[in-house]
N, C-alpha and C. Protein backbone atom coordinates (compact mmCIF):
# COMPACT_ATOMS: atom_id res chain seq x y z
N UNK A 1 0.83 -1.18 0.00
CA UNK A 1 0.00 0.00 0.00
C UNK A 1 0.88 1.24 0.00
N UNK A 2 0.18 2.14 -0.85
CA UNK A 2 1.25 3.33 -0.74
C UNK A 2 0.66 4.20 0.10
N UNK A 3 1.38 4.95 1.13
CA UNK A 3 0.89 6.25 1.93
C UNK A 3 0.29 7.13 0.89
N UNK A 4 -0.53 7.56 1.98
CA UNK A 4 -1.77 8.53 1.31
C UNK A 4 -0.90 9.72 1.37
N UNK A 5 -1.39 10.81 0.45
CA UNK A 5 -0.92 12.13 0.53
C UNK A 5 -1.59 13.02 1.63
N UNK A 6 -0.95 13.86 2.25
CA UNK A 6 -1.78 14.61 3.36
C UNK A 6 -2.73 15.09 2.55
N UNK A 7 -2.68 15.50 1.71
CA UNK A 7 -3.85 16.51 0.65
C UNK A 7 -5.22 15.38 0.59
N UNK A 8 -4.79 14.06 0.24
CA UNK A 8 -5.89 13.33 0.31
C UNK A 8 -6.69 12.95 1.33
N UNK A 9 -5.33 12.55 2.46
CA UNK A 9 -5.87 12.22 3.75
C UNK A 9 -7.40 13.55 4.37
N UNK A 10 -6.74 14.88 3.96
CA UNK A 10 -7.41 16.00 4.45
C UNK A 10 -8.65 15.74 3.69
N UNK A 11 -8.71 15.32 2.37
CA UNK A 11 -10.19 15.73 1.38
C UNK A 11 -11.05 14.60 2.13
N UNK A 12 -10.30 13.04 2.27
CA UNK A 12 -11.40 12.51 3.02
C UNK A 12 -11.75 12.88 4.29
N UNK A 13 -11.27 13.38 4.85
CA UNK A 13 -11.74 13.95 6.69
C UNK A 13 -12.71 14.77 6.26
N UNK A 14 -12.55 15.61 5.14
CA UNK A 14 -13.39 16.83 5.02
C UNK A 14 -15.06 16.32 4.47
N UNK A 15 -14.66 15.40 3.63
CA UNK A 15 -15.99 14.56 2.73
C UNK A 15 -16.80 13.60 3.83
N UNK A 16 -15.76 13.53 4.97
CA UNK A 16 -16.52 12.90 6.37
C UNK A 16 -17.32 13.72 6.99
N UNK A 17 -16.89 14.31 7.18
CA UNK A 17 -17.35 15.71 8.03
C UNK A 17 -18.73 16.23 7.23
N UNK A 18 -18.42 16.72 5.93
CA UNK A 18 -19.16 17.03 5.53
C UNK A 18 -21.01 16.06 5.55
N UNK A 19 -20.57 15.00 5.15
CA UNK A 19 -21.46 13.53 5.72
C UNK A 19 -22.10 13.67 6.94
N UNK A 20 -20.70 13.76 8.03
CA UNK A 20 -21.36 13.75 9.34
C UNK A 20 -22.46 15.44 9.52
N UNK A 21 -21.79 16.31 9.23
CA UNK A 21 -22.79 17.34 9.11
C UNK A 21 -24.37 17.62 8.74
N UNK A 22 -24.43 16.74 7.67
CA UNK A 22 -25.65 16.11 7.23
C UNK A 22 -26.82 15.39 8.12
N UNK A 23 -26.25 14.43 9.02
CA UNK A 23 -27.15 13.90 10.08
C UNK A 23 -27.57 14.18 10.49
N UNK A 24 -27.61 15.22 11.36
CA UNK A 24 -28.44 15.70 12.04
C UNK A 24 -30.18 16.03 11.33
N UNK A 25 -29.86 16.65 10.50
CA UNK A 25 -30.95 17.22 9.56
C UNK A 25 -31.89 16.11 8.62
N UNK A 26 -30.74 15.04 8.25
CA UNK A 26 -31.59 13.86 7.73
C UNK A 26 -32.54 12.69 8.97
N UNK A 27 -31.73 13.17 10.32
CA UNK A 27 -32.05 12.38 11.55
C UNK A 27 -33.78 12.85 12.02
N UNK A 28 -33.87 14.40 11.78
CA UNK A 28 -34.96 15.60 11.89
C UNK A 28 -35.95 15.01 11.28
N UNK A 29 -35.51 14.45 9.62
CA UNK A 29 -36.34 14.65 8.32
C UNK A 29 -36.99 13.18 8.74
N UNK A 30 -36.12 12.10 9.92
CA UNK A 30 -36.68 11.02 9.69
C UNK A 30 -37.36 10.98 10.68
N UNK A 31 -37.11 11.55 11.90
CA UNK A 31 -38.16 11.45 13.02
C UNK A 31 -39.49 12.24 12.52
N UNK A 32 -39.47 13.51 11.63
CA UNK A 32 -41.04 13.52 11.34
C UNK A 32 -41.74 12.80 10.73
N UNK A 33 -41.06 11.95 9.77
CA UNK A 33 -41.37 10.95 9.14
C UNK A 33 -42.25 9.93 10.03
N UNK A 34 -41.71 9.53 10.49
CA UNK A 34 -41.93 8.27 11.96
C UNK A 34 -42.97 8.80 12.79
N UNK A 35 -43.40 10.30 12.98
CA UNK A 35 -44.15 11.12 13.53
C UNK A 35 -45.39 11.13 12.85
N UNK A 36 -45.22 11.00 11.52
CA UNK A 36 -46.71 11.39 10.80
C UNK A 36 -47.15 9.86 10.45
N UNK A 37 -46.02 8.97 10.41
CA UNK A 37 -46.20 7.45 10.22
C UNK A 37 -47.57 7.25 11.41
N UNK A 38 -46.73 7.42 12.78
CA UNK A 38 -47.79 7.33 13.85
C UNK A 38 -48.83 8.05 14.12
N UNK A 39 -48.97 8.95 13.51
CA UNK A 39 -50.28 9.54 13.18
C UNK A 39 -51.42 9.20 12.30
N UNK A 40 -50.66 8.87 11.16
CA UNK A 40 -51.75 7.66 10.39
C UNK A 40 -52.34 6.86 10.80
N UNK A 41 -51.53 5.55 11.18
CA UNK A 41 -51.72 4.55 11.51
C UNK A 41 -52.79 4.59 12.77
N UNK A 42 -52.34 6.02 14.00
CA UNK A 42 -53.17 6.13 14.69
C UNK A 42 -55.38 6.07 14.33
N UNK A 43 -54.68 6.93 13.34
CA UNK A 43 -56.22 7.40 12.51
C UNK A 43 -56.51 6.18 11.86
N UNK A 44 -55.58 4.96 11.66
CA UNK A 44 -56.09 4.02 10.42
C UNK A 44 -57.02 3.03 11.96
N UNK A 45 -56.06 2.68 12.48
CA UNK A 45 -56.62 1.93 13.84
C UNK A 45 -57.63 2.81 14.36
N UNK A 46 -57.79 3.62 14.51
CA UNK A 46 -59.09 4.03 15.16
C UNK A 46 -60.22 4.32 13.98
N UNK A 47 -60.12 3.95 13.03
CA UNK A 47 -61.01 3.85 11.88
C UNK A 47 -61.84 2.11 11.96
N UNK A 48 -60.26 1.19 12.16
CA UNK A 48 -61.04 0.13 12.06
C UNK A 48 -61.77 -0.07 13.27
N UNK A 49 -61.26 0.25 14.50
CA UNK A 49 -62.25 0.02 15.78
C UNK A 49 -63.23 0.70 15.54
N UNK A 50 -63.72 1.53 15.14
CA UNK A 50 -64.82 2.14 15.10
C UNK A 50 -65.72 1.33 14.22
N UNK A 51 -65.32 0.62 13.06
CA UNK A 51 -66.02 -0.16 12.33
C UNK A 51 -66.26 -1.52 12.74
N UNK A 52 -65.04 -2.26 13.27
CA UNK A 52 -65.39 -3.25 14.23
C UNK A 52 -67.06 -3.34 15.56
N UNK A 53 -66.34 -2.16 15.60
CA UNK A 53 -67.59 -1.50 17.47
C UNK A 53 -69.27 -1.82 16.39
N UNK A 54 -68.80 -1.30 14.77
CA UNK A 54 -70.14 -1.08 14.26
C UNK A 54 -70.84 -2.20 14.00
N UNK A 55 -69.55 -3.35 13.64
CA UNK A 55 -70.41 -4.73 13.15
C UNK A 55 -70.59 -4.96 14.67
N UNK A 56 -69.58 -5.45 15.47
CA UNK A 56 -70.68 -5.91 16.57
C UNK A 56 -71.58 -5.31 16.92
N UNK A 57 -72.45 -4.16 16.99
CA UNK A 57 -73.69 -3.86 17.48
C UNK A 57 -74.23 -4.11 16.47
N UNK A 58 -74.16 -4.13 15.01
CA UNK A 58 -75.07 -5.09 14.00
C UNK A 58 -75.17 -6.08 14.03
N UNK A 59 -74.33 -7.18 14.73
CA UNK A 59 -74.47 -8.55 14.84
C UNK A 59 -75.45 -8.98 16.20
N UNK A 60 -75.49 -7.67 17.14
CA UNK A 60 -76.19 -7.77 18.52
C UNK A 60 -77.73 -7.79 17.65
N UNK A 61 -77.91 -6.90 17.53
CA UNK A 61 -79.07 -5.91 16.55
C UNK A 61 -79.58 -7.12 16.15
N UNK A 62 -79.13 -8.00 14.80
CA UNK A 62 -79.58 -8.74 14.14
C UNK A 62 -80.44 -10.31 15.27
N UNK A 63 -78.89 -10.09 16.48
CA UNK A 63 -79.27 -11.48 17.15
C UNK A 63 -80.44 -11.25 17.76
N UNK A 64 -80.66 -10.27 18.11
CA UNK A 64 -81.72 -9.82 19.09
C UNK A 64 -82.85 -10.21 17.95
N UNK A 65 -82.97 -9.37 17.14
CA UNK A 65 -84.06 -9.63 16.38
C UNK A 65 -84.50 -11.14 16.22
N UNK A 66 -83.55 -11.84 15.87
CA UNK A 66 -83.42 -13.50 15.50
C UNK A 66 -84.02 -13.92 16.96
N UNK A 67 -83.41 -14.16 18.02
CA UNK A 67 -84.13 -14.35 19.67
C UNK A 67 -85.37 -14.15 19.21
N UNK A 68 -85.93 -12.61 19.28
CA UNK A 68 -86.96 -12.22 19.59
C UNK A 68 -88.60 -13.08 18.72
N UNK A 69 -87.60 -13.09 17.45
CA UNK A 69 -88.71 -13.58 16.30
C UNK A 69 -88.62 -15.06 16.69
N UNK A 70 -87.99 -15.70 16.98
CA UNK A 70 -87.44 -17.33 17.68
C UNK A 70 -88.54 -17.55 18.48
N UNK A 71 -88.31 -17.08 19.72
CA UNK A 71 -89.23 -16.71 21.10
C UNK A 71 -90.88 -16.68 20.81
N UNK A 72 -90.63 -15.54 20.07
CA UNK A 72 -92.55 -15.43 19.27
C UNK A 72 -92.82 -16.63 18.93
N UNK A 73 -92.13 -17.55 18.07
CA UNK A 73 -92.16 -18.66 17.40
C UNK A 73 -92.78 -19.28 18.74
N UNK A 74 -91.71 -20.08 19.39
CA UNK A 74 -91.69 -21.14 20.01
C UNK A 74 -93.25 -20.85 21.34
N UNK A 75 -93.43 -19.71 21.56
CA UNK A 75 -94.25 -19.57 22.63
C UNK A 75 -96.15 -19.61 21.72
N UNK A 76 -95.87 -19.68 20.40
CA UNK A 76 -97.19 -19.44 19.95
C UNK A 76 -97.11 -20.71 19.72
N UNK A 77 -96.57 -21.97 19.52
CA UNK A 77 -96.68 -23.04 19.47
C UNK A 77 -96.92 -23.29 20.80
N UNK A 78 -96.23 -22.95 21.97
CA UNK A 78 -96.64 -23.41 22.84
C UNK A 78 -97.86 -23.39 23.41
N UNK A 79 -98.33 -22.18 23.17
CA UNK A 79 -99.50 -21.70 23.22
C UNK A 79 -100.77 -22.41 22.53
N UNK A 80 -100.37 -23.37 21.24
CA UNK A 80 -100.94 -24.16 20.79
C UNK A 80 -100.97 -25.50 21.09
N UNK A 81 -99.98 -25.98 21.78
CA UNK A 81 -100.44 -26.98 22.43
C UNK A 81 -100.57 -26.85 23.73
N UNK A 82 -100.41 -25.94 24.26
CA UNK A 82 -101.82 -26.17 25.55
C UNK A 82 -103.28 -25.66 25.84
N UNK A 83 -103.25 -24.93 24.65
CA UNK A 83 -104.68 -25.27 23.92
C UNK A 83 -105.18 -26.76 23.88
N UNK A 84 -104.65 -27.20 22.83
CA UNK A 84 -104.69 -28.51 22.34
C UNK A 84 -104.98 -29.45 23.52
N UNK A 85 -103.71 -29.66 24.73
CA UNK A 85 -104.19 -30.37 25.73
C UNK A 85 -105.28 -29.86 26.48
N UNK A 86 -105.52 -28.78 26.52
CA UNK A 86 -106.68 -28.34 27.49
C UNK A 86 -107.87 -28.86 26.60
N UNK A 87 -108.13 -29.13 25.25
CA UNK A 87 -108.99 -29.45 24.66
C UNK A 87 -109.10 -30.82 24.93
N UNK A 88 -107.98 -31.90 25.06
CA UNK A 88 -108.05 -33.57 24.97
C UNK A 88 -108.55 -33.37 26.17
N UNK A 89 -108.07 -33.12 26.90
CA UNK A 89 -107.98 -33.03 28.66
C UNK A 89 -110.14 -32.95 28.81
N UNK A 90 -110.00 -32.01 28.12
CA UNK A 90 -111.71 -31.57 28.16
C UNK A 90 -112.67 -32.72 27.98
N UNK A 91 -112.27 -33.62 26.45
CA UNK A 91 -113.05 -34.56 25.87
C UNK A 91 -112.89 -35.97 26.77
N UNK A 92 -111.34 -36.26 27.53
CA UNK A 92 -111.03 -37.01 28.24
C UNK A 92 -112.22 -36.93 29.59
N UNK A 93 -112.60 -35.62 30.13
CA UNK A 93 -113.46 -35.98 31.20
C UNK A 93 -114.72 -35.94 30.97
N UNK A 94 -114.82 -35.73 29.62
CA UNK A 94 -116.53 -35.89 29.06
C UNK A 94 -117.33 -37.86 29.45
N UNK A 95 -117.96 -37.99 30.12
CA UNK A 95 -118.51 -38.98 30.50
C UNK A 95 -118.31 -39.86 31.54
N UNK A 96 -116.98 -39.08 32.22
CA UNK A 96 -117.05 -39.86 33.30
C UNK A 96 -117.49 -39.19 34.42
N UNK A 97 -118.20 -39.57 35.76
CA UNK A 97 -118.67 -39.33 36.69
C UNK A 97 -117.93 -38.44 37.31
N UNK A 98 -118.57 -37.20 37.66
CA UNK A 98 -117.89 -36.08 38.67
C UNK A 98 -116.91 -36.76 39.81
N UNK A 99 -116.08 -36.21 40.24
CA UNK A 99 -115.14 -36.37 41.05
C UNK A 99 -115.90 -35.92 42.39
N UNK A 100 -116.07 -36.81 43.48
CA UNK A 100 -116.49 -36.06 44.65
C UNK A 100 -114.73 -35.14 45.05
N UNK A 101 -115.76 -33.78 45.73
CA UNK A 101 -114.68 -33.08 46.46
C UNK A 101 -114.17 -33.83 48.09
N UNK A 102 -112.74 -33.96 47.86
CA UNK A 102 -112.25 -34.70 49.26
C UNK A 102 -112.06 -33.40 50.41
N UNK A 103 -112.18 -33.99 52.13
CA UNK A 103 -112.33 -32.96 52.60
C UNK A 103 -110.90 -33.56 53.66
């Protein structure tokens, strides 16, 4: 290897320097960067929770409705057969002899 010339040695210190001088300002350019990054993202995430929050109370909404119309269902049937038995029940005591009351 041949020794460097001082003249050279000096241009690279200076082309360092000059580099290192730079950082700071590209360091600036990247933390706002990273700053508005987290600001997005803030706004992107609180976009989807808000839409999340929306389907589940549409999925409540819907279940409820589903229950409710279910419920109607099952109780008007029920309602039909104890009709129904109160009717057999009826024809069942048609002809036989009154029950004495026990005391």
């Amino acid at each position: 290897m041949s020794p460097q010339t001082l003249v050279r040695r000096v241009e690279k210190l200076e082309e360092r320097v000059t580099i290192l001088e730079e950082l700071p300002a590209r360091i600036d350019d990247l933390t706002l960067q990273i700053s508005q990054l987290r600001e997005e993202m803030r706004g992107e995430f609180s976009a989807v929770r808000d839409e999340i929050r929306a389907g589940d109370e549409e999925t409540r909404r819907t279940l409820r409705e589903e229950i409710r119309a279910s419920h109607d269902e099952v109780m008007s049937q029920a309602r039909t057969l104890h009709e129904d038995l109160i009717s057999r029940w009826a024809l069942m005591q048609e002809g036989k002899p009154p029950r004495s009351k026990r005391r």
